[in-house]
Protein backbone atom coordinates (compact mmCIF):
# COMPACT_ATOMS: atom_id res chain seq x y z
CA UNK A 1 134.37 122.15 120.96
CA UNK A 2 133.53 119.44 118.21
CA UNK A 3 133.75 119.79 114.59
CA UNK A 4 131.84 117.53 112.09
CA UNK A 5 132.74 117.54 108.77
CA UNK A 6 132.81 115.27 105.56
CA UNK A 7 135.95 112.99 105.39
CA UNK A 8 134.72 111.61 101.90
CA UNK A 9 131.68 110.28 100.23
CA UNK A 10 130.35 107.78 103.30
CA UNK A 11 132.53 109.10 106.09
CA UNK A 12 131.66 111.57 108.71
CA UNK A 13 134.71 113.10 110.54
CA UNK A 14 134.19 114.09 114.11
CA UNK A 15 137.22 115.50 116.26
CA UNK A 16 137.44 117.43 119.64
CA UNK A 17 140.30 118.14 121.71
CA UNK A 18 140.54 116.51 125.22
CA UNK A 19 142.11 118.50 128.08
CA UNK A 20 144.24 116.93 131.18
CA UNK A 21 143.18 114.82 133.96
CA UNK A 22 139.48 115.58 133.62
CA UNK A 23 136.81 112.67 132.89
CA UNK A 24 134.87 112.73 129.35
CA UNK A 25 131.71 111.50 128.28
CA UNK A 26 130.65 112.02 124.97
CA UNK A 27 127.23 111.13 123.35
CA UNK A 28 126.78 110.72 119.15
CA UNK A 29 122.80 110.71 118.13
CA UNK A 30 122.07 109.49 114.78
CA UNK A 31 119.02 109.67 113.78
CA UNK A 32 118.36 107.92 110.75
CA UNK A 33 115.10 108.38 108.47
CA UNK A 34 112.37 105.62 109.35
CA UNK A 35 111.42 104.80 105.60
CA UNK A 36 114.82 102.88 105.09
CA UNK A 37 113.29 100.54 107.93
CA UNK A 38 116.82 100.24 109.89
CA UNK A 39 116.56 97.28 112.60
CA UNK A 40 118.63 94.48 114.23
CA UNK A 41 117.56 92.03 112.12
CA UNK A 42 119.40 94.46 109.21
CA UNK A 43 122.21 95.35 110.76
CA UNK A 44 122.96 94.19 114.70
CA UNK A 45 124.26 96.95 117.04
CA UNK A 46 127.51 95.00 117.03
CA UNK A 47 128.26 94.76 113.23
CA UNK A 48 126.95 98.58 112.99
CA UNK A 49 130.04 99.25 115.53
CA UNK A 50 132.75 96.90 114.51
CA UNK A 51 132.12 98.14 110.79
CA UNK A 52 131.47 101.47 111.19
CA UNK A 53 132.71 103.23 114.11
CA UNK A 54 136.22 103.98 114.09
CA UNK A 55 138.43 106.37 117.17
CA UNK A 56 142.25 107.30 116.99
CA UNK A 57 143.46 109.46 119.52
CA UNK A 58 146.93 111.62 118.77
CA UNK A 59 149.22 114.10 120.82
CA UNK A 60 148.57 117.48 121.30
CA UNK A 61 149.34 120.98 121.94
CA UNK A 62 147.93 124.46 122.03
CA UNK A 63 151.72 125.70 121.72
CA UNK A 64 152.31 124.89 117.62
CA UNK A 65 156.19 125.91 117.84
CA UNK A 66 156.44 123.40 121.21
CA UNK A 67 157.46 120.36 118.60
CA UNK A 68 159.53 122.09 116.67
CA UNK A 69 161.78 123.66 120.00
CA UNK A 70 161.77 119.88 121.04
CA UNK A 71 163.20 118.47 117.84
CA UNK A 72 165.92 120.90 117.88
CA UNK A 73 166.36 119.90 121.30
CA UNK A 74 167.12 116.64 120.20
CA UNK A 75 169.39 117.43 116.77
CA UNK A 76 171.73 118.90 119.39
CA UNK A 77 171.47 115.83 121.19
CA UNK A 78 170.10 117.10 124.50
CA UNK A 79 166.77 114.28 123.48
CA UNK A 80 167.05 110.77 122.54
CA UNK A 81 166.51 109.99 118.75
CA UNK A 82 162.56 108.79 119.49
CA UNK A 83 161.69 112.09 120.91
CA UNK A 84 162.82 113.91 117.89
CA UNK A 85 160.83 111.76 115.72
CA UNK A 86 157.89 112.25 117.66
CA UNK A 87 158.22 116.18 117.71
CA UNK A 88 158.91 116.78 114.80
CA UNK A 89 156.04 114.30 113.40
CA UNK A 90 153.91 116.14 115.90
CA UNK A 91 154.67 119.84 114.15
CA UNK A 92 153.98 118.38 110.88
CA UNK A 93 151.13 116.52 111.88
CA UNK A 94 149.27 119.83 113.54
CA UNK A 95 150.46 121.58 110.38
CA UNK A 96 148.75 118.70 107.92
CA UNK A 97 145.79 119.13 109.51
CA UNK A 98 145.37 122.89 110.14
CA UNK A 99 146.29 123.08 106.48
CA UNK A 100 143.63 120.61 105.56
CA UNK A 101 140.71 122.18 107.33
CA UNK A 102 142.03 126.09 105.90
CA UNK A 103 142.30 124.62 102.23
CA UNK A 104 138.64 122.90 102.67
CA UNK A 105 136.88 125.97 104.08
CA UNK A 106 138.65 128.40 101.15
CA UNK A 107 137.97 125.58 98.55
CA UNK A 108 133.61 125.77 99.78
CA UNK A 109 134.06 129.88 99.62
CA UNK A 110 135.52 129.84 96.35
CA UNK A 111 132.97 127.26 94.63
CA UNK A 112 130.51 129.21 95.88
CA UNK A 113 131.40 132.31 94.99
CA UNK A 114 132.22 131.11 91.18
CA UNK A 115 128.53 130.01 91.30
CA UNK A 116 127.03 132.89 92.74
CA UNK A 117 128.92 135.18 89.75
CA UNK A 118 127.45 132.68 86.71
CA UNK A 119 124.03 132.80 88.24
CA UNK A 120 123.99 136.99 88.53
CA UNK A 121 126.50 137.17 85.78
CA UNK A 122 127.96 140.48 87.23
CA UNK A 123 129.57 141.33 90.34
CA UNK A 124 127.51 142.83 92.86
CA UNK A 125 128.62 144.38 96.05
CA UNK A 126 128.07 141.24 98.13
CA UNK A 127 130.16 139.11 95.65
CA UNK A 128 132.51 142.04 95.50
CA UNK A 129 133.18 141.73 98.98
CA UNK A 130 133.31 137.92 99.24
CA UNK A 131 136.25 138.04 96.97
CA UNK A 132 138.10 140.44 98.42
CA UNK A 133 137.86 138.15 101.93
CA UNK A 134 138.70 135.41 100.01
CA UNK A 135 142.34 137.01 98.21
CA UNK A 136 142.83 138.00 101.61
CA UNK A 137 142.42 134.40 103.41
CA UNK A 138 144.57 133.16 100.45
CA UNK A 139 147.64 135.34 100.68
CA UNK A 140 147.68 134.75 104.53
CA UNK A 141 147.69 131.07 103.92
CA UNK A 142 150.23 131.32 101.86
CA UNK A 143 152.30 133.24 104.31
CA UNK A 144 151.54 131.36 106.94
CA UNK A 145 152.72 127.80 105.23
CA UNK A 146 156.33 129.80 104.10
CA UNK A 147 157.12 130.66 107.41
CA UNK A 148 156.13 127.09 108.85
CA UNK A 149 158.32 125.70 106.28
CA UNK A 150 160.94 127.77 106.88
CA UNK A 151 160.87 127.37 110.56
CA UNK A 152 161.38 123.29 109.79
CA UNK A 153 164.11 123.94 106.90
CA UNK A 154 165.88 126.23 109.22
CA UNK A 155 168.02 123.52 111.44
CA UNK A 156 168.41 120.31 109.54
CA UNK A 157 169.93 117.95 111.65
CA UNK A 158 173.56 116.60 111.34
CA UNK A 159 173.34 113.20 112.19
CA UNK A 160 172.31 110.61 109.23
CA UNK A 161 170.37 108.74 112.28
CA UNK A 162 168.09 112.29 112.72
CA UNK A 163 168.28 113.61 108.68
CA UNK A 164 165.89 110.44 107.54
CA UNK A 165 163.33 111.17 109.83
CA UNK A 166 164.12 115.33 108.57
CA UNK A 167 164.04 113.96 105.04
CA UNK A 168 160.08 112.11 105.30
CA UNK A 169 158.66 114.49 106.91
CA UNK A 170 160.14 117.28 104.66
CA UNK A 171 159.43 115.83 101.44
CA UNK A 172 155.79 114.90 102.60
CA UNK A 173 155.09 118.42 103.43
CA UNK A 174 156.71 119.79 100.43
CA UNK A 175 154.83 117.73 98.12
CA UNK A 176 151.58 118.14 100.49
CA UNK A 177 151.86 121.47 100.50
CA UNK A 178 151.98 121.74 96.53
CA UNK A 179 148.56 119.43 96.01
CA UNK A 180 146.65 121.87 98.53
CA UNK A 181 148.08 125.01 96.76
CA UNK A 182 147.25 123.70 92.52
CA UNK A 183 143.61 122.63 94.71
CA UNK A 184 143.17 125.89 95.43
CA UNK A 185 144.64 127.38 91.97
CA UNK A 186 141.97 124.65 90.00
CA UNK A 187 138.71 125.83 91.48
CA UNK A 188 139.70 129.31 92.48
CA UNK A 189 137.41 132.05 90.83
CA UNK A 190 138.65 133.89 86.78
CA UNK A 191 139.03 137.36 87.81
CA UNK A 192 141.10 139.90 87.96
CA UNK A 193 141.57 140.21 91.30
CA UNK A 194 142.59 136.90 92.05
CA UNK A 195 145.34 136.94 88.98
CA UNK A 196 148.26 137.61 91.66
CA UNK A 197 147.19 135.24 93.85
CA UNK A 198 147.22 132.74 91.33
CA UNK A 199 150.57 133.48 90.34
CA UNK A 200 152.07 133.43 93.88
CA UNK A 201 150.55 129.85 94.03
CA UNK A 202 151.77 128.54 90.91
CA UNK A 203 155.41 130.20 91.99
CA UNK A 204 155.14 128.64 95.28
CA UNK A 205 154.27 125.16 93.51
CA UNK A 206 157.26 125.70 91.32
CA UNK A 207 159.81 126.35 94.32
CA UNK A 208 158.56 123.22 96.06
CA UNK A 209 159.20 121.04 93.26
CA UNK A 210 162.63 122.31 92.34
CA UNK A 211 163.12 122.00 96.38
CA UNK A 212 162.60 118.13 96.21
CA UNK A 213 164.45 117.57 92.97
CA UNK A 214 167.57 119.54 94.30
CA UNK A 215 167.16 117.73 97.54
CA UNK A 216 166.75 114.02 95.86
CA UNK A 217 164.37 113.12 98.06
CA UNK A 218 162.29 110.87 94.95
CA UNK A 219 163.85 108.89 92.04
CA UNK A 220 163.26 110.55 88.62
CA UNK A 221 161.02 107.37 87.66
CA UNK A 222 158.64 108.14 90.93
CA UNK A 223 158.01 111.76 90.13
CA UNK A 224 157.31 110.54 86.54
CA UNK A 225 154.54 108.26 87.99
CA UNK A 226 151.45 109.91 89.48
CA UNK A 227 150.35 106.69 90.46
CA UNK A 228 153.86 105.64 92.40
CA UNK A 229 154.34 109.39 93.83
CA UNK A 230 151.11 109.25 95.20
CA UNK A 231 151.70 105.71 96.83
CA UNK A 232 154.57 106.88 98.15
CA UNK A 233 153.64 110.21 99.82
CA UNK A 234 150.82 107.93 101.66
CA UNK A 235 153.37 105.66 103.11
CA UNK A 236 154.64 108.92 104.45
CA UNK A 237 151.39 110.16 106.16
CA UNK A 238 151.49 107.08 107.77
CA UNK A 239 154.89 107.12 108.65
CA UNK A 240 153.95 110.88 110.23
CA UNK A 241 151.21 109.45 111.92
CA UNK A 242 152.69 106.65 113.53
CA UNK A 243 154.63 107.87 116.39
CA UNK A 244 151.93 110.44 117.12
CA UNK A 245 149.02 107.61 117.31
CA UNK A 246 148.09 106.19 120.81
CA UNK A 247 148.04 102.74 120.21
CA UNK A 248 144.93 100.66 121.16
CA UNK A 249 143.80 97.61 122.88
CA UNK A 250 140.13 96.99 122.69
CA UNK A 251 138.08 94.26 125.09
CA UNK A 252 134.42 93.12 124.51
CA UNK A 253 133.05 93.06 128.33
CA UNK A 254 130.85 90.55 129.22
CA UNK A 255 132.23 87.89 128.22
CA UNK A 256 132.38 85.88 131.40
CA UNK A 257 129.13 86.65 132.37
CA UNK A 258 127.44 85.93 128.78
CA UNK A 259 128.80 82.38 129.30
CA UNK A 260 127.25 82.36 133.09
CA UNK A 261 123.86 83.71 131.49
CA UNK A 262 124.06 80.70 129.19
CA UNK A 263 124.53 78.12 131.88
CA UNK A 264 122.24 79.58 134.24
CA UNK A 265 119.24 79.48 131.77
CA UNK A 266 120.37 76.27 130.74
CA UNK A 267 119.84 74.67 134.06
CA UNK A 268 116.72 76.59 134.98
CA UNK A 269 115.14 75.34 131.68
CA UNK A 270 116.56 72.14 132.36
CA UNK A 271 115.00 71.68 135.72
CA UNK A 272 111.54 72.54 134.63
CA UNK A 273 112.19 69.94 132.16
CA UNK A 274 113.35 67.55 134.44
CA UNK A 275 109.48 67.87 137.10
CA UNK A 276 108.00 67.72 133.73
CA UNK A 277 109.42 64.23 132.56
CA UNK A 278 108.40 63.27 136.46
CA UNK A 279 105.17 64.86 136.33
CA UNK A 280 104.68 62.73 132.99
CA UNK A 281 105.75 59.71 134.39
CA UNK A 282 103.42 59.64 137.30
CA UNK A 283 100.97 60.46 135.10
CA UNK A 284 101.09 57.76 132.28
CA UNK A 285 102.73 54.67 133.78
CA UNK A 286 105.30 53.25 131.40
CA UNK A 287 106.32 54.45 128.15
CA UNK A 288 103.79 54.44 125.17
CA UNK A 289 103.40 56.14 122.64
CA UNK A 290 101.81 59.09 124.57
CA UNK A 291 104.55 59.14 126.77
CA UNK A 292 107.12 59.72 123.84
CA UNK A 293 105.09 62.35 122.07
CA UNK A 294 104.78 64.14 125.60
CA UNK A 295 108.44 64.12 125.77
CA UNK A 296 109.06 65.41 122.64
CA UNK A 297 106.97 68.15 123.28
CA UNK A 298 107.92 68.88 125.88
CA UNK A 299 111.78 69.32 124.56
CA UNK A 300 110.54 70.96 121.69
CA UNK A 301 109.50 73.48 124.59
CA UNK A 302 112.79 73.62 126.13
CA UNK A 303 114.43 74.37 123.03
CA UNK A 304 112.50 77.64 122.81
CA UNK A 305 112.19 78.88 126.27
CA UNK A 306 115.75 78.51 126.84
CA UNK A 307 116.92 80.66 124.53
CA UNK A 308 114.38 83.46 125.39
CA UNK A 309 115.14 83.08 128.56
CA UNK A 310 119.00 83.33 128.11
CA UNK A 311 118.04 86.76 125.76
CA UNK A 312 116.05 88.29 128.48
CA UNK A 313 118.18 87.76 131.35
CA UNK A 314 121.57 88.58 128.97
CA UNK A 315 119.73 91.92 128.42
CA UNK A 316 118.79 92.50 131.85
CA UNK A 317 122.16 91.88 133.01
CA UNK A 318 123.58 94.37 130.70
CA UNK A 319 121.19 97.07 130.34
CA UNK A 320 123.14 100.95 130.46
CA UNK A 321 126.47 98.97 131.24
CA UNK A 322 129.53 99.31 128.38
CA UNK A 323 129.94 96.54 126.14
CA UNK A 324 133.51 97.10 125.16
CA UNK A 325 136.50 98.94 127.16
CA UNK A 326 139.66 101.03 125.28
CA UNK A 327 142.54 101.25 126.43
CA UNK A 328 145.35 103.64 125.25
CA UNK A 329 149.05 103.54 125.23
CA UNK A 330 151.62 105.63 124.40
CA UNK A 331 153.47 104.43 120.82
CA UNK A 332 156.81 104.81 122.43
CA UNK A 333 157.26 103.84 125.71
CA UNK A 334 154.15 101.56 125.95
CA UNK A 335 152.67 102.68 129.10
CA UNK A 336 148.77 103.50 129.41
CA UNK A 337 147.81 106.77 129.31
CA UNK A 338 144.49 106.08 129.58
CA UNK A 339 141.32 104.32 129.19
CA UNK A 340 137.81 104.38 127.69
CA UNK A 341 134.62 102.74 128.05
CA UNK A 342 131.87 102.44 125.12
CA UNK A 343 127.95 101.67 124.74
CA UNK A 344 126.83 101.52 121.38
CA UNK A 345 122.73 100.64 121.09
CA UNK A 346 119.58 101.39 118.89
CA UNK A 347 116.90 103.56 120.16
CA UNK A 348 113.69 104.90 119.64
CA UNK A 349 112.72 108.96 120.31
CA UNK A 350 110.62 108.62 122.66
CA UNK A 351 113.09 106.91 125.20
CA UNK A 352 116.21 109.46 124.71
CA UNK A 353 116.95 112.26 127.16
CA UNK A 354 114.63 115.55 127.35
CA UNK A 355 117.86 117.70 125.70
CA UNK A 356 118.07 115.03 123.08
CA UNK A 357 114.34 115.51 122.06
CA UNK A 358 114.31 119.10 122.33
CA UNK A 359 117.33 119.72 120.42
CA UNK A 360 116.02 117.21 118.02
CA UNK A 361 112.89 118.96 117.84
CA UNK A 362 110.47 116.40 117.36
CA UNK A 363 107.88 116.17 114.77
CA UNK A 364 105.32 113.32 113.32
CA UNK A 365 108.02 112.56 110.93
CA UNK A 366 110.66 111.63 113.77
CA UNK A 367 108.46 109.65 115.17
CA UNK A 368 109.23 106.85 112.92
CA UNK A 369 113.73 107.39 113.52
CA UNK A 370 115.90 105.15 114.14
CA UNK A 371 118.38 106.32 116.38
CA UNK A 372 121.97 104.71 116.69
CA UNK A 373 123.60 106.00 120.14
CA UNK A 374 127.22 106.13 120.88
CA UNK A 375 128.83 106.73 124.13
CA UNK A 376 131.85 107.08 125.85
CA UNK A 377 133.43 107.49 128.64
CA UNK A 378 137.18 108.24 129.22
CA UNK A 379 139.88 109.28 131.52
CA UNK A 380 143.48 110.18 130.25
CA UNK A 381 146.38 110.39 132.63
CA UNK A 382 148.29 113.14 130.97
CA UNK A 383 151.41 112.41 133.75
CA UNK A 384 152.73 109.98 131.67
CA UNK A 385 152.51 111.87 128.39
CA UNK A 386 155.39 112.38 126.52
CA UNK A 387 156.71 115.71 128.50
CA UNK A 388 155.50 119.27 127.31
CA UNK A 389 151.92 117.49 125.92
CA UNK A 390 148.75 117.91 128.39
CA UNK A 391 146.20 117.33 125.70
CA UNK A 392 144.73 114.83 123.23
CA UNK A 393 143.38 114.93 119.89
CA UNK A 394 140.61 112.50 119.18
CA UNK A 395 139.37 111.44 115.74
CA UNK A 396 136.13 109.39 115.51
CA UNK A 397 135.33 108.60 111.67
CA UNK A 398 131.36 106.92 110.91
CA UNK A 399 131.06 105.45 108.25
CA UNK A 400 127.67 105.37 106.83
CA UNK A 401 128.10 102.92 103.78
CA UNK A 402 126.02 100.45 105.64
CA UNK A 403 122.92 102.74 105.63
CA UNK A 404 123.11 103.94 102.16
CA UNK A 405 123.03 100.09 100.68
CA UNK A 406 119.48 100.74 102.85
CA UNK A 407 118.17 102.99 100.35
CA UNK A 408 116.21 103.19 96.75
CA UNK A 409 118.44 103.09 93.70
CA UNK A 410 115.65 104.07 91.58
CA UNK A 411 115.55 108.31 90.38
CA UNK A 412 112.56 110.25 90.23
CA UNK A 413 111.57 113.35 87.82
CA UNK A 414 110.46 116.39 88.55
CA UNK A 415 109.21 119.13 85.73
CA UNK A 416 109.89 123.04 85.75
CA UNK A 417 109.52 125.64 83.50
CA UNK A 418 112.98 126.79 81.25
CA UNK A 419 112.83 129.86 78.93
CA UNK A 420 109.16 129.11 78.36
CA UNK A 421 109.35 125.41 78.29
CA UNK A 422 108.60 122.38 80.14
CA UNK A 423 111.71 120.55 80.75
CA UNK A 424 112.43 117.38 82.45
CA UNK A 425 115.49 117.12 84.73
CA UNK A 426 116.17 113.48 86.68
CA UNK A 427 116.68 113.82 90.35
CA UNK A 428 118.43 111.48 92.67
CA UNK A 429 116.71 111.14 95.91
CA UNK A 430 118.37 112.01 99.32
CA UNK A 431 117.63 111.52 102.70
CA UNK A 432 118.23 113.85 105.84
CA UNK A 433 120.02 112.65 108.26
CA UNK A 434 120.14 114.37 111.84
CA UNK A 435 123.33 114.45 114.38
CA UNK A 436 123.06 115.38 117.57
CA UNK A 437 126.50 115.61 119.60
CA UNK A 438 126.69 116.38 123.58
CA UNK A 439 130.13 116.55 125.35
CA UNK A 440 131.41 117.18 128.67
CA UNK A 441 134.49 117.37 130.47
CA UNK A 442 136.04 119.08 127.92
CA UNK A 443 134.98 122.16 128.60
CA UNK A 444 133.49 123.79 132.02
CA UNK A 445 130.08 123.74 130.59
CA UNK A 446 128.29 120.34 128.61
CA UNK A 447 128.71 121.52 124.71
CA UNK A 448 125.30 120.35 122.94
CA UNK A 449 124.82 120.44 118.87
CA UNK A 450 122.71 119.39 115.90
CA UNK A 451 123.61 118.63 112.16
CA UNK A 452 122.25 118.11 109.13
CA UNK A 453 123.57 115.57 106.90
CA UNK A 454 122.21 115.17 103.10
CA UNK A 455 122.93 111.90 101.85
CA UNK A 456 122.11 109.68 98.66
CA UNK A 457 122.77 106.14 97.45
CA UNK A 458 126.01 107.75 96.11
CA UNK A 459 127.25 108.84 99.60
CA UNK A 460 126.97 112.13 101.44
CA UNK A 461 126.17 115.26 99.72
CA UNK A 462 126.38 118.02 102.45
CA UNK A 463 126.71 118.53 106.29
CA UNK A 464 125.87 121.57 107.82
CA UNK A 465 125.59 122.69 111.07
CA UNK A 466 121.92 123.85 112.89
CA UNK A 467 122.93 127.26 114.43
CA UNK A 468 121.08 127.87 118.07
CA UNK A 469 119.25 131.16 116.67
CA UNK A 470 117.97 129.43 113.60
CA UNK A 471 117.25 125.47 115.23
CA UNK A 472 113.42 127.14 116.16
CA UNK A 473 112.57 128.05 112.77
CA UNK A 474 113.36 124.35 111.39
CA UNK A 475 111.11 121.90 113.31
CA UNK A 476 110.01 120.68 110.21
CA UNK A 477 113.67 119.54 109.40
C-alpha cells in the first residue's frame, strides 16, 4: 500500500512499507501537461533526479509497543545504551508520524465542514452527521496520544547516560504534541458541539506546557522565543530521526564504460579520418591549397560525427539498464542491509506499458505529456536488522519546483453573475498533473494507482486520489 500526499507547497510525499526478504520494484509515472513544453534541453533527466528526487528509508514495525518493551529493556540494562536510543527514537518516531497523518486528515474534515455550514448557513443532516464523526475522531485522538505519553513517562530511566536521550525525545513530543492539538483547536468548527472538545485540547495544551517547565527541559529565554523554540524542537526531530535513518551510499553506474564509449568512438572516427587524409593524398599530390581546405573539412567532419557517434552508442549501451545503485546501511552498526537500483528517464505515452496507458486513460490531450519515469529495484536483508524489526519504511519526497518555474505567471479573468451583477474575480491558472504508481513485492498482488495533482506557479494546490469505480467516468481528466 502507497500513500501520496502533500508534504508542502512543491513537495509530493510518497511512502510504503517494505516487508522482509522479498524483492521490490516500484514504478512513479508523472505525467506532466505538454503546454509547459518539458524537454532535455530544459531540464536533463539527470538534474530532474539529483534535484528533485529524494528516498530515506527508516525502521519499522507493525508491533507499536515493540520499541518501547526494548527501551525498557535497556534502562534495566539488559541492552547496550545504542539500542535504547534507537527504540525509543523508533516509538516516537512511529508516534510523530501516525500523529501527523491523523491531525492532517481531521484538519481537511474540519475545513471542510466549516465551509460546507457558511455556504448552507444551517446545519443539515449530512453536516449534522459529519460533526458528530468528527468530535468523535477528536476525543479518540486525544486518548490515544495520553496513553502513548503515558506509556513513555511511565519508566524514566536512572542512568544520566539513558535520561538525555529520555529527556529529547520527551520534550519533542510534549511540545509536538501541543502544536498538533492548538492546529486542531485554530481551524476546528464554532459550535456547540465541539465546545468540550475544545476545552479538553486547550487543557491538554496547558498540562504539556506546565510538564516541560516543571521538568526544565528549555531555558526561560527559549520558550520566550518562538523563533529559538522552534529551532530547537527541529534539532530534535533530527536528533529522533537519526538513529532510525538507514544511511546511504549512492554510485552513478556507468562510469567505466562512458569513458570506454568515449575512446571507442574516438578511434573509430579517428580511423575514418585517418583513409580520408590517405585517400586525399593520393588524390592531390602535395599540399596546396586544396589539400588544406580538404583537411579542414574533413576535421570539421570529425568533430561532429564523433560526438554523435559517442551519443548513439552511449545510449545503446545503456538503454533499460540503472544509471545509479543505493546502497543502505544500518546507522549503528554499519553493515548493509540492503541495496537498490534506479532508472530515472523521460518518456512519451505511446511507448509506456499497456497498464500504464489504460490506467492513464488516454485522450488527445495526453497525447502531447511528458512523462518522467522512476524506477526501482531493491532487496533488503532484514537478518541483519536491528533484532525484533522485519520491515522498512520508505519515504520518497518529489519535488516539483523545477516544473512550476515552467509555467505562466500571468492571471486570467473570468466573469459570473453576483446578486444580479456582473462581477469580475482574477483567477490563477493551474495545471493537472497525473501520477500513476505500480508496486510489487510488497504485497502478494502488483498494487496499481492514479492521482490527481492541481498545481499553480505558487506550488501545489490539491492531490487526490482516482478511485477504481470512478477512474471510467474521468477520461477527460
Amino acid at each position: 500500500m502507497i500513500n501520496v500526499k502533500r508534504k508542502n507547497s512543491f513537495q509530493l510525499r510518497l511512502t510504503r512499507r517494505l516487508k522482509e526478504e522479498t524483492s521490490h520494484t516500484l514504478d512513479i509515472y508523472l505525467f506532466v501537461p505538454g503546454e509547459l513544453g518539458l524537454s532535455t534541453q530544459l531540464i536533463s533527466e539527470e538534474a530532474f533526479y539529483h534535484s528533485a528526487i529524494h528516498v530515506s528509508r527508516t525502521y519499522y514495525s507493525d508491533e507499536y509497543i515493540l520499541p518501547l518493551v526494548h527501551s525498557r529493556l535497556a534502562s534495566r540494562n539488559r541492552l547496550g545504551s545504542d539500542s535504547y536510543r534507537l527504540s525509543l527514537s523508533l516509538y516516537a518516531y512511529q508516534y510523530v508520524e501516525a500523529m501527523e497523518h491523523t491531525i492532517q486528515t481531521m484538519l481537511l474534515s474540519a475545513n471542510k465542514l466549516r465551509h460546507a455550514r457558511q455556504e448552507e448557513r444551517t446545519d443539515n443532516d449530512a453536516t449534522q452527521q459529519e460533526a458528530v464523526t468528527l468530535g468523535d475522531q477528536l476525543q479518540e485522538t486525544i486518548d490515544l496520544s495520553d496513553g502513548i505519553l503515558k506509556r513513555l513517562r511511565r519508566h524514566q530511566p536512572s542512568d544520566d547516560s539513558l535520561y538525555k536521550y529520555f529527556a529529547n525525545i520527551d520534550n519533542y513530543l510534549s511540545w509536538f504534541t501541543e502544536q498538533q492539538l492548538l492546529a486542531l483547536v485554530a481551524h476546528m468548527p464554532r459550535g456547540g458541539e465541539f465546545t468540550e472538545v475544545r476545552r479538553r485540547f486547550i487543557s491538554v495544551c496547558h498540562r504539556e506546557s506546565e510538564y516541560r517547565r516543571e521538568q526544565q527541559y528549555n531555558a526561560e529565554r527559549v520558550m520566550n522565543d518562538p523563533t529559538r523554540m522552534s529551532n530547537k524542537m527541529r534539532l530534535l526531530r533530527r536528533l529522533i530521526e537519526h538513529p532510525i535513518t538507514l544511511k546511504q551510499q549512492s554510485l552513478e553506474l556507468g562510469n567505466g564504460e562512458q569513458k570506454a564509449v568515449k575512446a571507442l568512438a574516438t578511434a573509430v572516427v579517428m580511423g575514418f579520418v585517418t583513409l580520408g587524409v590517405l585517400e586525399i593524398r593520393n588524390a592531390l599530390g602535395d599540399i596546396s591549397a586544396l589539400f588544406i581546405l580538404a583537411m579542414a573539412l574533413l576535421y570539421a567532419m570529425r568533430e561532429v560525427f564523433k560526438d554523435d557517434l559517442r551519443n548513439t552508442m552511449w545510449r545503446l549501451l545503456r538503454k533499460g539498464r540503472p544509471k545509479w545503485r543505493r546502497q543502505y546501511l544500518d546507522p549503528t552498526q554499519h553493515a548493509t542491509v540492503g541495496r537498490q537500483l534506479e532508472w530515472f528517464d523521460y518518456k512519451r505515452f505511446l511507448s509506456l506499458d499497456e497498464d500504464i496507458q489504460k490506467m492513464r486513460r488516454r485522450t488527445v490531450a495526453q497525447r502531447e505529456e511528458m512523462v518522467l519515469h522512476y524506477r526501482s529495484r531493491s532487496r533488503m536483508s532484514p537478518t541483519r536488522f536491528l533484532s525484533g524489526y522485519e520491515h522498512t519504511r520508505e519515504t520518497l519526497n518529489i519535488d516539483i519546483s523545477m516544473l512550476t518555474r515552467l509555467m505562466s505567471k500571468g492571471k486570467h479573468h473570468i466573469y459570473r453573475l453576483k446578486d444580479g451583477q456582473a462581477v469580475r474575480e482574477s483567477v490563477e491558472r493551474r495545471h493537472l498533473f497525473n501520477l500513476v504508481v505500480r508496486e510489487t513485492g510488497s504485497e502478494d498482488t502488483p498494487y496499481l494507482a492514479r492521482w490527481k495533482v492541481v498545481v499553480s506557479r505558487s506550488g501545489i494546490v490539491d492531490v487526490e486520489k482516482v478511485e477504481e469505480s470512478s477512474a471510467a467516468k474521468q477520461d477527460i481528466t
